[in-house]
C-alpha atoms as a PDB file:
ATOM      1  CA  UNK A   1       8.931 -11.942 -13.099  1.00  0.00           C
ATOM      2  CA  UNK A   2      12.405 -11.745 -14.218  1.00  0.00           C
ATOM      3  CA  UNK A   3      14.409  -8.527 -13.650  1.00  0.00           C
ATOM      4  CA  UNK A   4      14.245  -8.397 -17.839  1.00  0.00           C
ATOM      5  CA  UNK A   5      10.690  -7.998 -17.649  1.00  0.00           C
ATOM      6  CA  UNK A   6      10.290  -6.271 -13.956  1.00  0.00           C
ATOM      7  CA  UNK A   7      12.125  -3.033 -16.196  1.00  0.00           C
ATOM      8  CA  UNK A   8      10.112  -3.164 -19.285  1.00  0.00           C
ATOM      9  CA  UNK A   9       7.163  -3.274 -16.827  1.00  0.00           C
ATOM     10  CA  UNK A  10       8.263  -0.005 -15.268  1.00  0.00           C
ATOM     11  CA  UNK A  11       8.940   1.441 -18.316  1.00  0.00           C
ATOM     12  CA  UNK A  12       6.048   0.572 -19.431  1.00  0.00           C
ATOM     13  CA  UNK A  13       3.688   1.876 -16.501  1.00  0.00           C
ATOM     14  CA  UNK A  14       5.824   5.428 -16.524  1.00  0.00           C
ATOM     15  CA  UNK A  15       4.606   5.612 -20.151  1.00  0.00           C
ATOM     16  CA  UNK A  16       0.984   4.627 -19.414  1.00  0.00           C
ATOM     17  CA  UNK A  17       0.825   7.188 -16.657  1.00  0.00           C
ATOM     18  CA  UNK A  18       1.657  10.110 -19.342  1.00  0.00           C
ATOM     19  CA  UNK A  19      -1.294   8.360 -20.936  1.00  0.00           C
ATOM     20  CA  UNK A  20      -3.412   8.410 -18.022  1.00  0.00           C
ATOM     21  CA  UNK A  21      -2.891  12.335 -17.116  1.00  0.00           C
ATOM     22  CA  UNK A  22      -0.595  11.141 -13.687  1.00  0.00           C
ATOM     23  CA  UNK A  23       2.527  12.763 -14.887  1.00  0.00           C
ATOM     24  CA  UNK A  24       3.914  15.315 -17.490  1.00  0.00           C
ATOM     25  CA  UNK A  25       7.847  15.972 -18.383  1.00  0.00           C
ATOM     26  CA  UNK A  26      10.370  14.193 -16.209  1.00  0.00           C
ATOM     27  CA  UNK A  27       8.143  14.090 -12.546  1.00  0.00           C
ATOM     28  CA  UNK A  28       6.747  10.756 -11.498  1.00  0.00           C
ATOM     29  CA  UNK A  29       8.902   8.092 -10.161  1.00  0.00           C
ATOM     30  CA  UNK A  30       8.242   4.125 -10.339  1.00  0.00           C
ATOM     31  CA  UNK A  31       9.609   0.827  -8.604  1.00  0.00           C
ATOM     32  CA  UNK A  32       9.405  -2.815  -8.276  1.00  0.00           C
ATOM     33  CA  UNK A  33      10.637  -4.759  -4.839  1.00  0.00           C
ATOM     34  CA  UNK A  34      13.323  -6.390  -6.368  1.00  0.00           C
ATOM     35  CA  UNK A  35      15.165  -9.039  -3.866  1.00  0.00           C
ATOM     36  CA  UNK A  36      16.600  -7.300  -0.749  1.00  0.00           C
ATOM     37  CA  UNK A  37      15.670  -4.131  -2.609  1.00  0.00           C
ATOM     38  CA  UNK A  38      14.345  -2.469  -5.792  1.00  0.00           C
ATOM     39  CA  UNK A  39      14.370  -1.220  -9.120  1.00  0.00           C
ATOM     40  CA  UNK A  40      13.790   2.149  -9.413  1.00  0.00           C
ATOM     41  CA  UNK A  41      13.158   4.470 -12.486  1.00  0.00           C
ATOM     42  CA  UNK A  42      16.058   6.895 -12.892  1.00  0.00           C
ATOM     43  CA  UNK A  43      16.280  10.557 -12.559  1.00  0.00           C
ATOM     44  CA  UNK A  44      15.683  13.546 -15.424  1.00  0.00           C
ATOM     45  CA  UNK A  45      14.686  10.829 -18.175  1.00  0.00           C
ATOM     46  CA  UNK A  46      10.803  11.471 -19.308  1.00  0.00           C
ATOM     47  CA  UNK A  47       8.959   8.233 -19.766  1.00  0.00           C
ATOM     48  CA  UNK A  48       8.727   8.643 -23.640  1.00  0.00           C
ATOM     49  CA  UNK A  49      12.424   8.404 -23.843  1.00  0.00           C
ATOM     50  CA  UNK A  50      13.113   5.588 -21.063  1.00  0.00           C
ATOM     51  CA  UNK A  51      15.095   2.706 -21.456  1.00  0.00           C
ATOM     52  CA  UNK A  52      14.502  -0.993 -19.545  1.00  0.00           C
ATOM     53  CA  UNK A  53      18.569  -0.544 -19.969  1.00  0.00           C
ATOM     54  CA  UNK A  54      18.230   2.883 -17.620  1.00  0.00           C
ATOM     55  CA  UNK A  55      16.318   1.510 -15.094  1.00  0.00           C
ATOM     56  CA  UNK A  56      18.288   1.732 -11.764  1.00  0.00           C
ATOM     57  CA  UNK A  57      18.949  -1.780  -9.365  1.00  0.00           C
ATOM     58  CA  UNK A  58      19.687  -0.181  -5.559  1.00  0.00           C
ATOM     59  CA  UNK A  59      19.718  -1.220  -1.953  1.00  0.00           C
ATOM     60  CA  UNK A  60      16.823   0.541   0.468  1.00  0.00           C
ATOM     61  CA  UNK A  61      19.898   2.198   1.596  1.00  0.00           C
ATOM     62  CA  UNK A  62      20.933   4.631  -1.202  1.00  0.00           C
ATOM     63  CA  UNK A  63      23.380   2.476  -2.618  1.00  0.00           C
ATOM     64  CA  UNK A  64      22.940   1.847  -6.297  1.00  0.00           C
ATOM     65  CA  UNK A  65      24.579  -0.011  -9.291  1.00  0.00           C
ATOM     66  CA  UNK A  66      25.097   0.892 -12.852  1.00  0.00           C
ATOM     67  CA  UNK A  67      25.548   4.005 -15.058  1.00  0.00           C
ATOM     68  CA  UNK A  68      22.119   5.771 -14.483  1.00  0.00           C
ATOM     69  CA  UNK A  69      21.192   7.875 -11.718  1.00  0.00           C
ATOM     70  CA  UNK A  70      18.282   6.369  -9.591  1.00  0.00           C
ATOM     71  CA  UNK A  71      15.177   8.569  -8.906  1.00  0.00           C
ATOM     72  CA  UNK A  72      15.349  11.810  -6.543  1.00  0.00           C
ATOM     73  CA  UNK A  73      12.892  10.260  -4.410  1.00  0.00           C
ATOM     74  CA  UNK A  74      14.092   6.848  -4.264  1.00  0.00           C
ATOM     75  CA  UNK A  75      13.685   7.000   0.236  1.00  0.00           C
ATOM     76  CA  UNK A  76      10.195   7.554  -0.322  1.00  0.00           C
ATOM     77  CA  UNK A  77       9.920   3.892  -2.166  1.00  0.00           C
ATOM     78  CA  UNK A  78      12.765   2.780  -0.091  1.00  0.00           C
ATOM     79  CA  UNK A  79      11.029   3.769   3.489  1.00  0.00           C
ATOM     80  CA  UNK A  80       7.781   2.260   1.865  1.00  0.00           C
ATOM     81  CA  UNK A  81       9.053  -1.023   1.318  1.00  0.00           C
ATOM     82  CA  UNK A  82      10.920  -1.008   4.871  1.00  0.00           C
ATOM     83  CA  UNK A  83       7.702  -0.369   6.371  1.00  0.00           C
ATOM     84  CA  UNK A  84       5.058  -2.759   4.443  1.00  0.00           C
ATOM     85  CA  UNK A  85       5.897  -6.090   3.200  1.00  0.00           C
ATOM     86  CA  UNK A  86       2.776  -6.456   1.212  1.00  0.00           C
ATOM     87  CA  UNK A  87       4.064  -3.599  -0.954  1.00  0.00           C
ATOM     88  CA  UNK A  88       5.408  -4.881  -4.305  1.00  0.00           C
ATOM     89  CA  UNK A  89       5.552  -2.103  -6.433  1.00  0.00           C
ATOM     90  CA  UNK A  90       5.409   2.129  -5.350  1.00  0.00           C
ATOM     91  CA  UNK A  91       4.117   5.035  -7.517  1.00  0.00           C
ATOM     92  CA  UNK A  92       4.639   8.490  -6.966  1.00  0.00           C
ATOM     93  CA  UNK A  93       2.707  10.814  -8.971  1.00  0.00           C
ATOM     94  CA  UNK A  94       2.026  14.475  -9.664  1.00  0.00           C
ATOM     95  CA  UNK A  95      -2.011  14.489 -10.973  1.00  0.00           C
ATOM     96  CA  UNK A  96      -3.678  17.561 -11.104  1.00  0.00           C
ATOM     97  CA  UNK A  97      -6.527  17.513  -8.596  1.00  0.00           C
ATOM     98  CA  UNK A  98      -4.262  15.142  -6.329  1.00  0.00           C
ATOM     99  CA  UNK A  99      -2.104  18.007  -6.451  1.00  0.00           C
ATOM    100  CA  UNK A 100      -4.981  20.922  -6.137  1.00  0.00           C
ATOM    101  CA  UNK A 101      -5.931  19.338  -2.747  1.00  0.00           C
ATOM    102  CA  UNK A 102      -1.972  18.819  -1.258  1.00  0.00           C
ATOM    103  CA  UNK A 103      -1.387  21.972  -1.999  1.00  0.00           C
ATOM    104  CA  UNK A 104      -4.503  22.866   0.556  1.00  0.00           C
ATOM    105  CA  UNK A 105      -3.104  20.532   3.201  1.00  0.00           C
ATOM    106  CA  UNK A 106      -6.291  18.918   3.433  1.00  0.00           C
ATOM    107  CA  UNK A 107      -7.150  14.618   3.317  1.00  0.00           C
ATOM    108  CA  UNK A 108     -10.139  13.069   1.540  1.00  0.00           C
ATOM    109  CA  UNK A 109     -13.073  12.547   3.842  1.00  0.00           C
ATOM    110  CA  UNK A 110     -15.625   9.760   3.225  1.00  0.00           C
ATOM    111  CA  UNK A 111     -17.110  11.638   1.068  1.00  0.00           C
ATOM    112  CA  UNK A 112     -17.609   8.470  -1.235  1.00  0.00           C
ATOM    113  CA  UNK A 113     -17.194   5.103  -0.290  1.00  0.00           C
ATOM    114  CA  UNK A 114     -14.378   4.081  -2.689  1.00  0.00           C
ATOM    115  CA  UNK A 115     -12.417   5.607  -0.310  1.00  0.00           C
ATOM    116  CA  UNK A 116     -12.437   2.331   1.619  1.00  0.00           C
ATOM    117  CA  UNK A 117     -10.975   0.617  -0.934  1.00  0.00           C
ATOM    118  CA  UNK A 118      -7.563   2.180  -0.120  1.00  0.00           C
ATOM    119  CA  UNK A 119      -8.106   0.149   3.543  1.00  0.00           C
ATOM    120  CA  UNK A 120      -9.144   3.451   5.533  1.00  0.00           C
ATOM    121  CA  UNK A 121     -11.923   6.041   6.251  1.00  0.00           C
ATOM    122  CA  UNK A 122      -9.553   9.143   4.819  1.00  0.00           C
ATOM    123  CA  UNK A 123      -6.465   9.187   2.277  1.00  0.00           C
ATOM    124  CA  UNK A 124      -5.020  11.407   4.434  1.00  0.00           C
ATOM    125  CA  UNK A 125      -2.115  14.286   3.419  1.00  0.00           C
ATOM    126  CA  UNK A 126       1.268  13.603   4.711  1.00  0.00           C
ATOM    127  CA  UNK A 127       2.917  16.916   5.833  1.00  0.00           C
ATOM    128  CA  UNK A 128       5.262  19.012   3.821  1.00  0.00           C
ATOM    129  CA  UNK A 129       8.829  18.323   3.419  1.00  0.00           C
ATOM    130  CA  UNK A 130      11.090  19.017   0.489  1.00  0.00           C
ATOM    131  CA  UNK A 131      10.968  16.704  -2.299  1.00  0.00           C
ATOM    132  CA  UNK A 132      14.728  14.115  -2.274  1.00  0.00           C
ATOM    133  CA  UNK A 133      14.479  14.100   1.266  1.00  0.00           C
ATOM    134  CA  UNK A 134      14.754  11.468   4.068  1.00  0.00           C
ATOM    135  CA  UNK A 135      12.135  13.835   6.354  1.00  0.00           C
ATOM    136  CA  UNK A 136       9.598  13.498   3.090  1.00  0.00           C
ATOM    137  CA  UNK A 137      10.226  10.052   3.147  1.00  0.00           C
ATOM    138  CA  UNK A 138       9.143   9.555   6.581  1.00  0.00           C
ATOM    139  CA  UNK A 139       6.430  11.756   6.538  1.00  0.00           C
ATOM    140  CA  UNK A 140       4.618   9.842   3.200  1.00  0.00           C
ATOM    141  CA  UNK A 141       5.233   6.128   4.835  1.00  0.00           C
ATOM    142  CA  UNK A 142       4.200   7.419   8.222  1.00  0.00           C
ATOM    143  CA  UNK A 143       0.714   8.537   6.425  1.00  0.00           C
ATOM    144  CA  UNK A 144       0.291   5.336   5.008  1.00  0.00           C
ATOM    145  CA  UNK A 145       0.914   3.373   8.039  1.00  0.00           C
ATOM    146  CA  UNK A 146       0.160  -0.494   8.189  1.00  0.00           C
ATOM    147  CA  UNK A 147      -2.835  -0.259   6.241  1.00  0.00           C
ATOM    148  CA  UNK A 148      -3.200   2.664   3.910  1.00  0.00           C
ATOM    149  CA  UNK A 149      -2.267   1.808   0.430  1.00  0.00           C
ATOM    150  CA  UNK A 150      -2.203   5.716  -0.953  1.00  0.00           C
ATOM    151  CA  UNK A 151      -1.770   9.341   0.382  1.00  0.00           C
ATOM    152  CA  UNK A 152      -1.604  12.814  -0.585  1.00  0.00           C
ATOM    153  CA  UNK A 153       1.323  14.391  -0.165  1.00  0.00           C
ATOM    154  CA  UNK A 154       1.231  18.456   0.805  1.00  0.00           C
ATOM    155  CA  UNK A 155       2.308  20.814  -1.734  1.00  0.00           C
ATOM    156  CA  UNK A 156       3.776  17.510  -3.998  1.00  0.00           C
ATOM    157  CA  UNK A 157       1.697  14.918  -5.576  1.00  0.00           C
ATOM    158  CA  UNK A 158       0.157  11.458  -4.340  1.00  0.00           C
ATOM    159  CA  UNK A 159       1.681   8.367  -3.705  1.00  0.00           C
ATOM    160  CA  UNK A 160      -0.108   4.238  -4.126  1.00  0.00           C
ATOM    161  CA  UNK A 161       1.571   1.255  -3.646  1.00  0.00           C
ATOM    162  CA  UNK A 162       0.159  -2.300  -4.506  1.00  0.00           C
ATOM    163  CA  UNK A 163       1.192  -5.891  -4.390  1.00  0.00           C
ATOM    164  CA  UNK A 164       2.329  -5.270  -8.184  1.00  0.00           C
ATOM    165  CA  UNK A 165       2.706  -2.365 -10.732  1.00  0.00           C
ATOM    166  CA  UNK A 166      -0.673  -2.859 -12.138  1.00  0.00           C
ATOM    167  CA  UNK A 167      -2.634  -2.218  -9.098  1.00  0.00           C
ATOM    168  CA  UNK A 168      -0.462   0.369  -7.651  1.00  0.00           C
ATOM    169  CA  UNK A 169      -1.318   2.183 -10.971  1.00  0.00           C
ATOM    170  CA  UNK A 170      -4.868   1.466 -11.145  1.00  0.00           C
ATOM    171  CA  UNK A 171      -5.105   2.406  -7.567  1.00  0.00           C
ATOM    172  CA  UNK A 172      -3.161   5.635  -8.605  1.00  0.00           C
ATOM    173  CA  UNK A 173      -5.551   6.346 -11.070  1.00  0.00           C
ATOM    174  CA  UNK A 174      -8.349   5.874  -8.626  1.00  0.00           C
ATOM    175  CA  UNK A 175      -7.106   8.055  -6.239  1.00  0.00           C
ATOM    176  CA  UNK A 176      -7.097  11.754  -9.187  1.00  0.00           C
ATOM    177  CA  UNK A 177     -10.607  10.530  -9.783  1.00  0.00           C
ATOM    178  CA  UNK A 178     -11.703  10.780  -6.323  1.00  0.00           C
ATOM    179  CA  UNK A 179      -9.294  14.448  -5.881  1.00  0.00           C
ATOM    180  CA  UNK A 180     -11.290  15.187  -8.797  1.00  0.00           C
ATOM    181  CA  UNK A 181     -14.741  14.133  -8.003  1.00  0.00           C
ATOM    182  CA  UNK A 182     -14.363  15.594  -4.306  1.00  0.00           C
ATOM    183  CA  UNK A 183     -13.436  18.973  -5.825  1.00  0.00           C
ATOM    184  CA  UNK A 184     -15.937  19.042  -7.847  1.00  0.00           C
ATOM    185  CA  UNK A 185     -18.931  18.155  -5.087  1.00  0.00           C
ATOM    186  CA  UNK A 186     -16.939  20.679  -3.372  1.00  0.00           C
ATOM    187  CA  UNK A 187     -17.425  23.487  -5.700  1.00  0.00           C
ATOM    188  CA  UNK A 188     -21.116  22.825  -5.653  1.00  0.00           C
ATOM    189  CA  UNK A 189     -21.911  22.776  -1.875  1.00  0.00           C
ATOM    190  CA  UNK A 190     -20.981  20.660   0.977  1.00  0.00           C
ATOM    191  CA  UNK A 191     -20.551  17.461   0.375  1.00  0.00           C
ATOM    192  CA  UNK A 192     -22.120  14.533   2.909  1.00  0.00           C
ATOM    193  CA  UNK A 193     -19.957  12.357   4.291  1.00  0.00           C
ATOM    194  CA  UNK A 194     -20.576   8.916   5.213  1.00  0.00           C
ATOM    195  CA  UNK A 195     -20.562   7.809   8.539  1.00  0.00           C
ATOM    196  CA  UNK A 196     -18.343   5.800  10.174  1.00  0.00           C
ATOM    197  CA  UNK A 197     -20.770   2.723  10.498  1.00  0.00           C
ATOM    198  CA  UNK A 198     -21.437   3.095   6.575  1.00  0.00           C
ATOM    199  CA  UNK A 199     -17.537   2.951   5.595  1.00  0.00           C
ATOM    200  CA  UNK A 200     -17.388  -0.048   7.994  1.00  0.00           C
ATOM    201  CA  UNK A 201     -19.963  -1.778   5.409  1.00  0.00           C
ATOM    202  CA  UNK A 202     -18.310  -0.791   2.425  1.00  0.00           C
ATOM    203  CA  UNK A 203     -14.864  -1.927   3.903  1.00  0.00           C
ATOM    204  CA  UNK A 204     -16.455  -5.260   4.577  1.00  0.00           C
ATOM    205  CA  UNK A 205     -17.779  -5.338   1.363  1.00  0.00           C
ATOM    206  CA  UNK A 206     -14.359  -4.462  -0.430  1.00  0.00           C
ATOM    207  CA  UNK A 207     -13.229  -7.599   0.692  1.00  0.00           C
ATOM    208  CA  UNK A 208     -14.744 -10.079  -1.261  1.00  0.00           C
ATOM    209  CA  UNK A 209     -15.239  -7.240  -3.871  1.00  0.00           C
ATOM    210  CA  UNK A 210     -14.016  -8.500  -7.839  1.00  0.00           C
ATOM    211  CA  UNK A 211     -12.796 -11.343  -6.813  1.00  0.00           C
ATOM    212  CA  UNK A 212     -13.895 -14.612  -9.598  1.00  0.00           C
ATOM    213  CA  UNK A 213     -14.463 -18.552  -8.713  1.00  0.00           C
ATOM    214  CA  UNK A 214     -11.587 -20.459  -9.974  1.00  0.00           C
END
């Protein structure tokens, strides 16, 4: 992908998560590895008025070119890509029933087993820190550790990462379904959770899982 299309994509997948009920106003926060580092989307601009022109090109050390302002939480994506080379692209997003359950501090239990399909047992809830800072940043990447490929994020929003934009946003997507569908059981008793043995399967299943013959 050339850096020409790399910023129309993440305009284009900030739009389609207003679409998709992720984000509302100017929250919400998207980037592509890009080289040594990444393109970011910048601060303040809502994704119905964003630019491929105001898309930000920056080091994983703060340091930025051009006239646009990167993202507030550009360590987050920076500390992600730091810590996981398979990550290609990072989403942070503000859903509503992601946000419902950060707000109670609590993770996602097996309670289904799509929940393997994020590469644990849990999407856990990385602790509380305030939002632009290096503390949050190390909080949400040490959540996802080595294997996790999304996490809550108390009394924020969610994060996903993928190996491009598309998955990280269908994973993204995924993950409010799930907040929504585990509220939901919630509200109408206790839900069952599966054991460990049983998200064992279902990881071992996920890994052949949609994948075509050539």
């Amino acid at each position: 992908m050339t850096e020409t299309d790399a910023r129309s994509a993440l305009v284009q997948s900030a739009q389609a998560s207003v679409r998709l009920g992720l984000n509302s106003g100017t929250v919400g926060n998207f980037s592509l590895r890009h080289g040594a580092g990444m393109l970011i989307t910048p601060t303040g601009i809502a994704p119905g008025a964003m630019t491929a022109d105001q898309i930000v090109a920056m080091d994983l050390h703060g340091k930025w070119q051009g006239d646009w302002v990167p993202s507030s939480e550009w360590s987050i994506h920076a500390h992600i890509y730091a810590a996981r080379p398979d990550a290609g692209a990072v989403i942070h997003a503000h859903p509503d029933h992601c946000v419902a359950l950060s707000c109670l501090r609590q993770a996602i239990p097996p309670f289904h087993y799509m929940i393997a399909g994020f590469g644990g047992t849990t999407i856990p809830c990385a602790p509380y820190a305030c939002f632009g800072s290096v503390d949050l940043a190390k909080a949400v990447a040490g959540a996802l550790g080595p294997n996790l490929s999304a996490c809550l994020m108390a009394n924020h929003g969610m994060v996903a990462l993928g190996p491009d934009l598309a998955t990280a946003l269908s994973r993204a997507a995924k993950l409010e379904t799930l907040a929504r569908q585990y509220l939901l059981a919630r509200a109408a008793g206790d839900p069952v959770l599966l054991t460990p043995a049983e998200m064992e399967e279902a990881a071992a299943r996920y890994a052949g899982y949609g994948k075509q013959p050539r």
